[in-house]
C-alpha atoms as a PDB file:
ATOM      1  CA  UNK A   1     -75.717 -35.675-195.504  1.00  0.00           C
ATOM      2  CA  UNK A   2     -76.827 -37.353-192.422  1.00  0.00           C
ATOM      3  CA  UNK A   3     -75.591 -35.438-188.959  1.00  0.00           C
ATOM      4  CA  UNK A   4     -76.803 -38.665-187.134  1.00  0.00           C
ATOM      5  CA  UNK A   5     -74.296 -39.149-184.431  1.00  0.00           C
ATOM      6  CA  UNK A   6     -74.282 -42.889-184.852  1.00  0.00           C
ATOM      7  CA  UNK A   7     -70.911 -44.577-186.327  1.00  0.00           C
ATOM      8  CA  UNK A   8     -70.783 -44.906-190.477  1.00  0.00           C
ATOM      9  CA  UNK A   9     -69.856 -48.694-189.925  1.00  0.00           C
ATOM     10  CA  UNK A  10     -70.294 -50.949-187.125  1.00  0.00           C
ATOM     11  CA  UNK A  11     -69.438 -54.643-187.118  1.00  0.00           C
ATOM     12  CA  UNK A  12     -69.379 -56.884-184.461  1.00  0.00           C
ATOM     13  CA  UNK A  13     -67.911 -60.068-183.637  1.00  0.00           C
ATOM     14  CA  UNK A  14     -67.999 -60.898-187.649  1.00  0.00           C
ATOM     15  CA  UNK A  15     -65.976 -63.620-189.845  1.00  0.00           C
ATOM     16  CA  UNK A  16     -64.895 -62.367-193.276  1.00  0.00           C
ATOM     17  CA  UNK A  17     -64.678 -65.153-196.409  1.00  0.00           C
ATOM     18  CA  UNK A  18     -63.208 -64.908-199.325  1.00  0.00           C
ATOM     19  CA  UNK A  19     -64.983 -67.989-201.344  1.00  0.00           C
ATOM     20  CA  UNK A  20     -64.967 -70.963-198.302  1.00  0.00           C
ATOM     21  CA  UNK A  21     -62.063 -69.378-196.750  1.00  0.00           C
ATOM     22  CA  UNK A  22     -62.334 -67.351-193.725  1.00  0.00           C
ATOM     23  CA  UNK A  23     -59.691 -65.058-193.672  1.00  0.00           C
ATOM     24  CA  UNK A  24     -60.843 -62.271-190.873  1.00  0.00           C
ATOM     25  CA  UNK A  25     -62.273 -64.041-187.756  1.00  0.00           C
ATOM     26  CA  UNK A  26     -64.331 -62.599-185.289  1.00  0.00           C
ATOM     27  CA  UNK A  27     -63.325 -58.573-185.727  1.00  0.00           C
ATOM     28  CA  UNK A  28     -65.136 -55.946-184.691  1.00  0.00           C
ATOM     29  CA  UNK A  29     -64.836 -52.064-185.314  1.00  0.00           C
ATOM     30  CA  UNK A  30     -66.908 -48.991-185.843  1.00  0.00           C
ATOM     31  CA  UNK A  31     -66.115 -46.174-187.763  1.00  0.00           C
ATOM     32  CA  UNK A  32     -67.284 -42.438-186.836  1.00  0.00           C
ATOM     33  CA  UNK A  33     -69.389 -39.779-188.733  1.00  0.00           C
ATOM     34  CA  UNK A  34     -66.265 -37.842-190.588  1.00  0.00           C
ATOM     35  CA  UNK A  35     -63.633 -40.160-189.546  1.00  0.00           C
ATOM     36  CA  UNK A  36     -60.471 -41.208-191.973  1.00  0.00           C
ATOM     37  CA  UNK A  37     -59.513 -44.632-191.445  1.00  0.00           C
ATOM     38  CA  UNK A  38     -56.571 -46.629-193.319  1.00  0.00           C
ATOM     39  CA  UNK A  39     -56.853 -49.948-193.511  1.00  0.00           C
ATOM     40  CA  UNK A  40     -53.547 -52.027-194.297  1.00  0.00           C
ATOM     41  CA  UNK A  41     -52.780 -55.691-195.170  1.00  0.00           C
ATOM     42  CA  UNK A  42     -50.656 -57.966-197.468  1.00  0.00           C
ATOM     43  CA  UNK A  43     -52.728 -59.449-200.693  1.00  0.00           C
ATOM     44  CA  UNK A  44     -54.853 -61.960-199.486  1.00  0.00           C
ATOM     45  CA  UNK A  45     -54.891 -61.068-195.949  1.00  0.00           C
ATOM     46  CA  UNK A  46     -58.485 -59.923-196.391  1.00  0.00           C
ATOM     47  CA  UNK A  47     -58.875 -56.221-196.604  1.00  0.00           C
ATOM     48  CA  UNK A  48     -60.627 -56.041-200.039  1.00  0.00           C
ATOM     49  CA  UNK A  49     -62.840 -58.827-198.943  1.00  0.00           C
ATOM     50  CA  UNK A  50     -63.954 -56.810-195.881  1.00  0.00           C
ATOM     51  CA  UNK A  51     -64.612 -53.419-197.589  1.00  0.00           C
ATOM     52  CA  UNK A  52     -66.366 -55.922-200.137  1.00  0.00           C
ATOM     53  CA  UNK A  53     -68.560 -57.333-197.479  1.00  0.00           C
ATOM     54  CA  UNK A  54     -69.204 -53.424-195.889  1.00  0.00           C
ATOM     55  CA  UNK A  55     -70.661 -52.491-199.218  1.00  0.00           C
ATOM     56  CA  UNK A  56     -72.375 -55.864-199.811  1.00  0.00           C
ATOM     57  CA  UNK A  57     -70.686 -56.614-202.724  1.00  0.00           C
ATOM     58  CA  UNK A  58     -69.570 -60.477-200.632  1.00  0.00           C
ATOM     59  CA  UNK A  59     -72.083 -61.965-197.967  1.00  0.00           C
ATOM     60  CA  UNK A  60     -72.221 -61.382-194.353  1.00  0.00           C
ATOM     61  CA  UNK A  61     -71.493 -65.494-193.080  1.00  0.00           C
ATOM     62  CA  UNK A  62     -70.953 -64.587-189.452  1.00  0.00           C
ATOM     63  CA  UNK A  63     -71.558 -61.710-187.042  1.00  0.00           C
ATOM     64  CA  UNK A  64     -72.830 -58.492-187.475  1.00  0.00           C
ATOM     65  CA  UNK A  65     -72.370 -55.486-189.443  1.00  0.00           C
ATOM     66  CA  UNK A  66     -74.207 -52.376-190.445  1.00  0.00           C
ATOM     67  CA  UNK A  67     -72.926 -49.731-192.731  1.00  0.00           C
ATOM     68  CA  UNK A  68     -74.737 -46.085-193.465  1.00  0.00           C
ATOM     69  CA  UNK A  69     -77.311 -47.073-190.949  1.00  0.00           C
ATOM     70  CA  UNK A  70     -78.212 -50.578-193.015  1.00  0.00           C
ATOM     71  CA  UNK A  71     -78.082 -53.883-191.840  1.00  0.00           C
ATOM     72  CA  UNK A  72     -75.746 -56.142-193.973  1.00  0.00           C
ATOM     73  CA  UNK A  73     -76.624 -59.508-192.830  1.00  0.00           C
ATOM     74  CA  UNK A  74     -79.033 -60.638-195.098  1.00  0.00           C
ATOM     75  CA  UNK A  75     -79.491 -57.423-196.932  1.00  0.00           C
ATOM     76  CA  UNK A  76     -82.386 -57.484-199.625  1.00  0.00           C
ATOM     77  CA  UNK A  77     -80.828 -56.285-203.447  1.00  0.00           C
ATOM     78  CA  UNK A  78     -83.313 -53.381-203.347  1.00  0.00           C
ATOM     79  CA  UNK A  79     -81.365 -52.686-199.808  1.00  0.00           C
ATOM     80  CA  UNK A  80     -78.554 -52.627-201.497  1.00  0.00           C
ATOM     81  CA  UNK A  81     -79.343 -50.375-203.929  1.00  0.00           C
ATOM     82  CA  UNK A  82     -80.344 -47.765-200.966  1.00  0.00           C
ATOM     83  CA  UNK A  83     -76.547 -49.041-199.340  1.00  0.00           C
ATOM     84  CA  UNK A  84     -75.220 -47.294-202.222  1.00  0.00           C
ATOM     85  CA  UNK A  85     -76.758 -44.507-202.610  1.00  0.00           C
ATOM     86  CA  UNK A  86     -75.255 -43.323-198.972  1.00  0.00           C
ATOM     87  CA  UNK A  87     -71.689 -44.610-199.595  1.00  0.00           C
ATOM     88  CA  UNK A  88     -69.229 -43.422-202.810  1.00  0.00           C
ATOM     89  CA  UNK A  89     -67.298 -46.626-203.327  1.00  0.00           C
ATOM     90  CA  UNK A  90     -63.549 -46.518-205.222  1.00  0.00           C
ATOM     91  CA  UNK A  91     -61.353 -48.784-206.861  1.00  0.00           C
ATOM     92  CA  UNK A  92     -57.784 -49.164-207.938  1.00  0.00           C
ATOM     93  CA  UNK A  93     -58.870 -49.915-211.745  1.00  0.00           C
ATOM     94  CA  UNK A  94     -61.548 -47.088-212.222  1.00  0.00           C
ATOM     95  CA  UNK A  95     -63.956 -49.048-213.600  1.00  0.00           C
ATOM     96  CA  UNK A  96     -65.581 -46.154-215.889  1.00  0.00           C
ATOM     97  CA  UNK A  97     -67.457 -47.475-218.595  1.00  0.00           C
ATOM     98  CA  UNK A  98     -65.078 -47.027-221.468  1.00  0.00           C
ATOM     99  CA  UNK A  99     -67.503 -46.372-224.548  1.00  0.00           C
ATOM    100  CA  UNK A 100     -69.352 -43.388-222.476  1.00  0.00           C
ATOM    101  CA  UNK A 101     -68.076 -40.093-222.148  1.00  0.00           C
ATOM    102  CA  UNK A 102     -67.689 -38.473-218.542  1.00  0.00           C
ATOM    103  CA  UNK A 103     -70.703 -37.155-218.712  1.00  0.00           C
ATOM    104  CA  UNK A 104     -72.880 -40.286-219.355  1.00  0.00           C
ATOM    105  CA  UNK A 105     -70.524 -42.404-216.729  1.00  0.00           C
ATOM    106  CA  UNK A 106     -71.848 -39.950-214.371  1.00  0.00           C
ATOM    107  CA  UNK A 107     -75.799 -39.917-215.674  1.00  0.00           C
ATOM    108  CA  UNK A 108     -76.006 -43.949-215.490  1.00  0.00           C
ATOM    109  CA  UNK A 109     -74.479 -43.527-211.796  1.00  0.00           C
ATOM    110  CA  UNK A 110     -77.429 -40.823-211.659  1.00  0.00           C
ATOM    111  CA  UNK A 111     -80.552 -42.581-213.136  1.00  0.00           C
ATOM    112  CA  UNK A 112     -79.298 -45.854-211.760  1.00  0.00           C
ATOM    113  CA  UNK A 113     -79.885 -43.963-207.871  1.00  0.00           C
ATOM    114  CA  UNK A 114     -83.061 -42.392-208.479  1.00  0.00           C
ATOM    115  CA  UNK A 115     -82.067 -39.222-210.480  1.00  0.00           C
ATOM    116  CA  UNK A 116     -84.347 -37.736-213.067  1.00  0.00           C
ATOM    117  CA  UNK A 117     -84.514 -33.487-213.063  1.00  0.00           C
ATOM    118  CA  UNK A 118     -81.942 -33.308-216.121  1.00  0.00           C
ATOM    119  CA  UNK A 119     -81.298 -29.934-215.206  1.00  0.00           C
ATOM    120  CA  UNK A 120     -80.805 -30.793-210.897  1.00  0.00           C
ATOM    121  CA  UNK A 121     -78.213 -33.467-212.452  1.00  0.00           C
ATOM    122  CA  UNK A 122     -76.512 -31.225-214.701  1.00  0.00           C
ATOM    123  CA  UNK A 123     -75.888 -28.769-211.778  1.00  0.00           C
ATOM    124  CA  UNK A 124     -74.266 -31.769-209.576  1.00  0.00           C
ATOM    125  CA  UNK A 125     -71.966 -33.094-212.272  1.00  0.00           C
ATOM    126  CA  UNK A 126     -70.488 -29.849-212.733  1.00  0.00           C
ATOM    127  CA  UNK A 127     -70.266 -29.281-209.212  1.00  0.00           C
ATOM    128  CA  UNK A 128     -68.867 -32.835-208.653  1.00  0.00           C
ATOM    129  CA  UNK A 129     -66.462 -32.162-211.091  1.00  0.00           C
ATOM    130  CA  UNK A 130     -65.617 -28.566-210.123  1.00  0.00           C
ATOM    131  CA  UNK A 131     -64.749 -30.340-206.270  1.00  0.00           C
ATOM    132  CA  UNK A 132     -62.048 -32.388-208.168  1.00  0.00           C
ATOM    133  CA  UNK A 133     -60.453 -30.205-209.521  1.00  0.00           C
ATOM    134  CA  UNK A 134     -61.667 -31.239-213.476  1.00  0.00           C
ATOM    135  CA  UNK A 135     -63.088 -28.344-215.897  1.00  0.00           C
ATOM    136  CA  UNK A 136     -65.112 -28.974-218.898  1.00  0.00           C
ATOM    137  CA  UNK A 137     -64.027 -32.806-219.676  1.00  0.00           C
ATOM    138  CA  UNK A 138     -67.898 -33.724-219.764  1.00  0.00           C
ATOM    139  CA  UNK A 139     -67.756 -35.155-223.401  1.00  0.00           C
ATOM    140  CA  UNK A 140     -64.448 -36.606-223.292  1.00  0.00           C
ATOM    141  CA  UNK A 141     -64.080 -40.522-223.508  1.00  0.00           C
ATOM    142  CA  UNK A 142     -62.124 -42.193-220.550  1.00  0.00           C
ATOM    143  CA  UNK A 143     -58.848 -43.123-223.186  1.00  0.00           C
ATOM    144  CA  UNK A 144     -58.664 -39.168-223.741  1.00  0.00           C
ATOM    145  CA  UNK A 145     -57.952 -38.615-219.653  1.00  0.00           C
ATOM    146  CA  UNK A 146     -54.595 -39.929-218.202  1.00  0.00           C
ATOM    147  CA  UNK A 147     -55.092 -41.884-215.135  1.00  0.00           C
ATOM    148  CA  UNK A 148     -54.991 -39.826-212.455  1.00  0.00           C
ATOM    149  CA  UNK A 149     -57.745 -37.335-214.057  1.00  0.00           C
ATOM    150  CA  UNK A 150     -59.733 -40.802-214.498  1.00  0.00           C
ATOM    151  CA  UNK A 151     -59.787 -41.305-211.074  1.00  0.00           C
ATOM    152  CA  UNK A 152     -60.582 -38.088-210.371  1.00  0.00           C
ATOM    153  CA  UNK A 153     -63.780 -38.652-212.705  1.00  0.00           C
ATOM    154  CA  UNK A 154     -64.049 -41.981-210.341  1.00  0.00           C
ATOM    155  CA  UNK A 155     -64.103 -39.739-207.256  1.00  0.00           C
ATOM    156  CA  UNK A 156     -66.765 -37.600-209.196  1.00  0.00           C
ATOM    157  CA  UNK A 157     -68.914 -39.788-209.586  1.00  0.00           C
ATOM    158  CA  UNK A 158     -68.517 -42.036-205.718  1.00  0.00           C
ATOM    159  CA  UNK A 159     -69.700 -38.047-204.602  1.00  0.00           C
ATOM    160  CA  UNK A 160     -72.789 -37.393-206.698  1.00  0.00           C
ATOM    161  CA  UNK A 161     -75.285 -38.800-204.387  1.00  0.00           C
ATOM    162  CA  UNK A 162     -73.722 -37.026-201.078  1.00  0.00           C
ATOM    163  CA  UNK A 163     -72.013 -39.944-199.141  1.00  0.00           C
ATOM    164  CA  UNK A 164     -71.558 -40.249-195.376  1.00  0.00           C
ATOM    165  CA  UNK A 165     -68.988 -42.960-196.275  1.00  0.00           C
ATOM    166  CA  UNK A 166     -66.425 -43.116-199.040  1.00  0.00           C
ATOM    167  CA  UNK A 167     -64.720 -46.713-199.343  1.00  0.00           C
ATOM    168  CA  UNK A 168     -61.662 -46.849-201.174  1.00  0.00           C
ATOM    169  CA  UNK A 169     -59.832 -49.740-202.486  1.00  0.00           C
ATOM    170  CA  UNK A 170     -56.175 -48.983-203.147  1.00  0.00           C
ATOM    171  CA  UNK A 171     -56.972 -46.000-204.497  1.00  0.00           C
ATOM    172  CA  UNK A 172     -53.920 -44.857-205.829  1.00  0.00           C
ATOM    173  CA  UNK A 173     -52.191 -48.109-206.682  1.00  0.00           C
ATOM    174  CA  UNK A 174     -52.324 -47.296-210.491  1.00  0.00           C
ATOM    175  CA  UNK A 175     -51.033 -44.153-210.104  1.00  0.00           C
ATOM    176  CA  UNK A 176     -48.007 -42.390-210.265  1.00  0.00           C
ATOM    177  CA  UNK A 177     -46.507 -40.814-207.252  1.00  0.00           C
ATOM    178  CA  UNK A 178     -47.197 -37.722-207.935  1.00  0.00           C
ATOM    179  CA  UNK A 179     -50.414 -37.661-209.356  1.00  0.00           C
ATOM    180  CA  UNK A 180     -51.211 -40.192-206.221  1.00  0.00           C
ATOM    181  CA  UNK A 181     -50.347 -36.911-203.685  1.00  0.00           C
ATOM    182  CA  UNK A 182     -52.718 -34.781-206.039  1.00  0.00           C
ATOM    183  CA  UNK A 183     -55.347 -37.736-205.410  1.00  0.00           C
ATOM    184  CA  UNK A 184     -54.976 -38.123-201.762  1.00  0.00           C
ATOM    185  CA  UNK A 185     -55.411 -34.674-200.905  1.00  0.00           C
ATOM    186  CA  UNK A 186     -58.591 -35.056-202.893  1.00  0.00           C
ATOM    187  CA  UNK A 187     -59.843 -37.590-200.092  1.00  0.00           C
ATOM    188  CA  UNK A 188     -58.399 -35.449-196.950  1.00  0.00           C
ATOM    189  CA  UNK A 189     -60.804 -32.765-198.545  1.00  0.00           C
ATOM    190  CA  UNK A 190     -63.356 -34.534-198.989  1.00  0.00           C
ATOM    191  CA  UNK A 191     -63.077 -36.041-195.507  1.00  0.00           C
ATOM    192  CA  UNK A 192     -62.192 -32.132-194.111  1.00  0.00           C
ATOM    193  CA  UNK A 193     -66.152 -31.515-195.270  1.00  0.00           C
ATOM    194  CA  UNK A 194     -67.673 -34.381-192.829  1.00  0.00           C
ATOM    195  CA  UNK A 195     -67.624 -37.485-195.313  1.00  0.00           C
ATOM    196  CA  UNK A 196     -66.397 -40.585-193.316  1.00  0.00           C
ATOM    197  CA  UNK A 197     -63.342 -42.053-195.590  1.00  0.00           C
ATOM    198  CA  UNK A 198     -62.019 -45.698-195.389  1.00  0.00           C
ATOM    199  CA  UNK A 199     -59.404 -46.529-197.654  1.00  0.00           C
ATOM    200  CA  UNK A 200     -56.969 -49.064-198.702  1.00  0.00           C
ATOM    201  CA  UNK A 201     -53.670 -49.074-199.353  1.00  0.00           C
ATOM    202  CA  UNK A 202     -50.367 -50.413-199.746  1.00  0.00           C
ATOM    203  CA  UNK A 203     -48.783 -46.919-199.855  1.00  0.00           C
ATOM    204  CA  UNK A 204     -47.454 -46.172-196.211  1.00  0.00           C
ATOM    205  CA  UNK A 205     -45.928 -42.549-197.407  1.00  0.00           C
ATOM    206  CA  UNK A 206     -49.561 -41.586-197.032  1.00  0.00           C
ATOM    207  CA  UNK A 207     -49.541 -43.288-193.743  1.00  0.00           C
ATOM    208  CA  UNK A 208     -46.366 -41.173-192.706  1.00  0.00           C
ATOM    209  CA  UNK A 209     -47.208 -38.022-193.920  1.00  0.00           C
ATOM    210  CA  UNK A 210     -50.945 -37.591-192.779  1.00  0.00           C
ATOM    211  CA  UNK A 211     -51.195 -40.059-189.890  1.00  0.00           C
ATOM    212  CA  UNK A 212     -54.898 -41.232-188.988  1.00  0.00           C
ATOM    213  CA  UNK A 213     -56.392 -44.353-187.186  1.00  0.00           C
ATOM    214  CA  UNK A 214     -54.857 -47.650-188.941  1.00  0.00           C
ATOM    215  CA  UNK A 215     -56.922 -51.008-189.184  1.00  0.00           C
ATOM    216  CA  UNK A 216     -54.164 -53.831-190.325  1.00  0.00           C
ATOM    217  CA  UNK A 217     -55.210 -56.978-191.573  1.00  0.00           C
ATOM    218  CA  UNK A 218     -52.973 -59.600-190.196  1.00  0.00           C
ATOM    219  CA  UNK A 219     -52.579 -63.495-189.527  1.00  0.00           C
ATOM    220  CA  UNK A 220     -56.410 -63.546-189.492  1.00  0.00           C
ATOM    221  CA  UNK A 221     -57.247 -60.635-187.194  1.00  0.00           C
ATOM    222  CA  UNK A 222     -57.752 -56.826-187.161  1.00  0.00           C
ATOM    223  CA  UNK A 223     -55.452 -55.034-185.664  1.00  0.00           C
ATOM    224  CA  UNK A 224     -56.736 -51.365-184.600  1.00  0.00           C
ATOM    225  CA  UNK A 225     -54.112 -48.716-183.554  1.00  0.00           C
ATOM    226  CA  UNK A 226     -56.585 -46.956-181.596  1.00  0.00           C
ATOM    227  CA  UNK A 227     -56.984 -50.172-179.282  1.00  0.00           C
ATOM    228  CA  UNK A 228     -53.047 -51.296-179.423  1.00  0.00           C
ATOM    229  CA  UNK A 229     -49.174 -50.338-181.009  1.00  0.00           C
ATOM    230  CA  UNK A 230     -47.916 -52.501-183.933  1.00  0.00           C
ATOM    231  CA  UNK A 231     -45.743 -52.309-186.804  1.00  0.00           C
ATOM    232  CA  UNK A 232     -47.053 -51.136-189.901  1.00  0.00           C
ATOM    233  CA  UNK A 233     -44.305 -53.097-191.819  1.00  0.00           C
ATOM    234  CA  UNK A 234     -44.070 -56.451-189.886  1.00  0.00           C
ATOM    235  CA  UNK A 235     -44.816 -59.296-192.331  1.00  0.00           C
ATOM    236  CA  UNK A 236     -46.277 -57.060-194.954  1.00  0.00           C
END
């Protein structure tokens, strides 16, 4: 963990594209160490394209940004492979590679980040685990776990390396309600321990019933509700 003062994310004056289309113009925002941040927006309106663009995943066109203390403008693929290493990144659709057990969708994570004391990386994936609340599931296959302890394995594995950042992309959108509750909690803990969370979502309950800083996507800008009041709902 770094206990750097210096925000997780800072962006400045930056355009967001999705293909040729710019669909965010000229935002700018920073994100604090161990700060949880929604951020909200109809489909299309550019909020997966921005968390893409934090974690390099889409190119930084215009303006600047810097995320975990790295430079995204122009960032270098070995860069990015040090990017990742800082930040736990989370989608809606898992992603776990389906012919691996638990286990070895955690070890490539491992090995892929620098990892090689077997016995060091046994230790985290149990303790990974243990912090989500899954017990000895290490040599199950992803089609044995329902969803919700699937994204638990997600979470798992987006903590292995430590973050200072988690960025989630609607999370919880496959999810029943209830098992999306069980999940949330997950990141309030995990952001209750000093990990800087940014998440997606279309699920405003959450919003409701833990209320936190909300970044809106909207009509081309970023709204911030530290900065100024708007409705969540309004042309959603």
């Amino acid at each position: 963990m770094s206990f750097s003062n210096d925000p997780v994310v800072r962006v400045e004056n930056a355009t967001i594209f999705q293909e040729d289309k710019a669909v965010l113009s000229d935002i700018s925002l920073t994100v604090g160490k161990g700060e949880f941040v929604y951020l909200i927006g109809r489909t299309g309106s550019g909020k997966s394209s921005l968390l893409k663009t934090l974690y390099a995943d889409l190119p930084l066109r215009l303006g600047q940004m810097e995320t975990a203390g790295f430079k995204i403008n122009g960032i270098s693929s070995k860069k990015i492979s040090q990017l990742r290493r800082k930040i736990g990144i989370i989608f809606q659709d898992f992603e776990l590679l389906p012919d691996r057990t638990v286990a070895e969708n955690l070890q490539f994570v491992m090995r892929a980040t620098g990892w090689k004391d077997r016995s060091k990386m046994k230790k985290r994936m149990a303790d990974v685990l243990m912090q989500v609340g899954l017990g000895s599931i290490d040599n199950k296959m992803p089609y044995q776990l329902s969803g919700g302890e699937q994204q638990r394995v997600v979470i798992a594995r987006a903590l292995l390396n430590e973050p200072v950042l988690l960025i989630a992309d609607e999370p919880t959108g496959n999810l029943d309600p209830e098992v999306s509750d069980g999940v949330f909690k997950l990141f309030t803990d995990i952001n209750k321990s000093g990990t800087a969370v940014l998440m997606g979502t279309h699920d405003h309950s959450f919003i409701e019933k833990h209320p936190a800083r909300v970044l809106k996507c909207f009509q081309g800008k970023l709204l911030d509700s530290q900065k100024e009041e708007f409705d969540l709902r309004s042309n959603y």
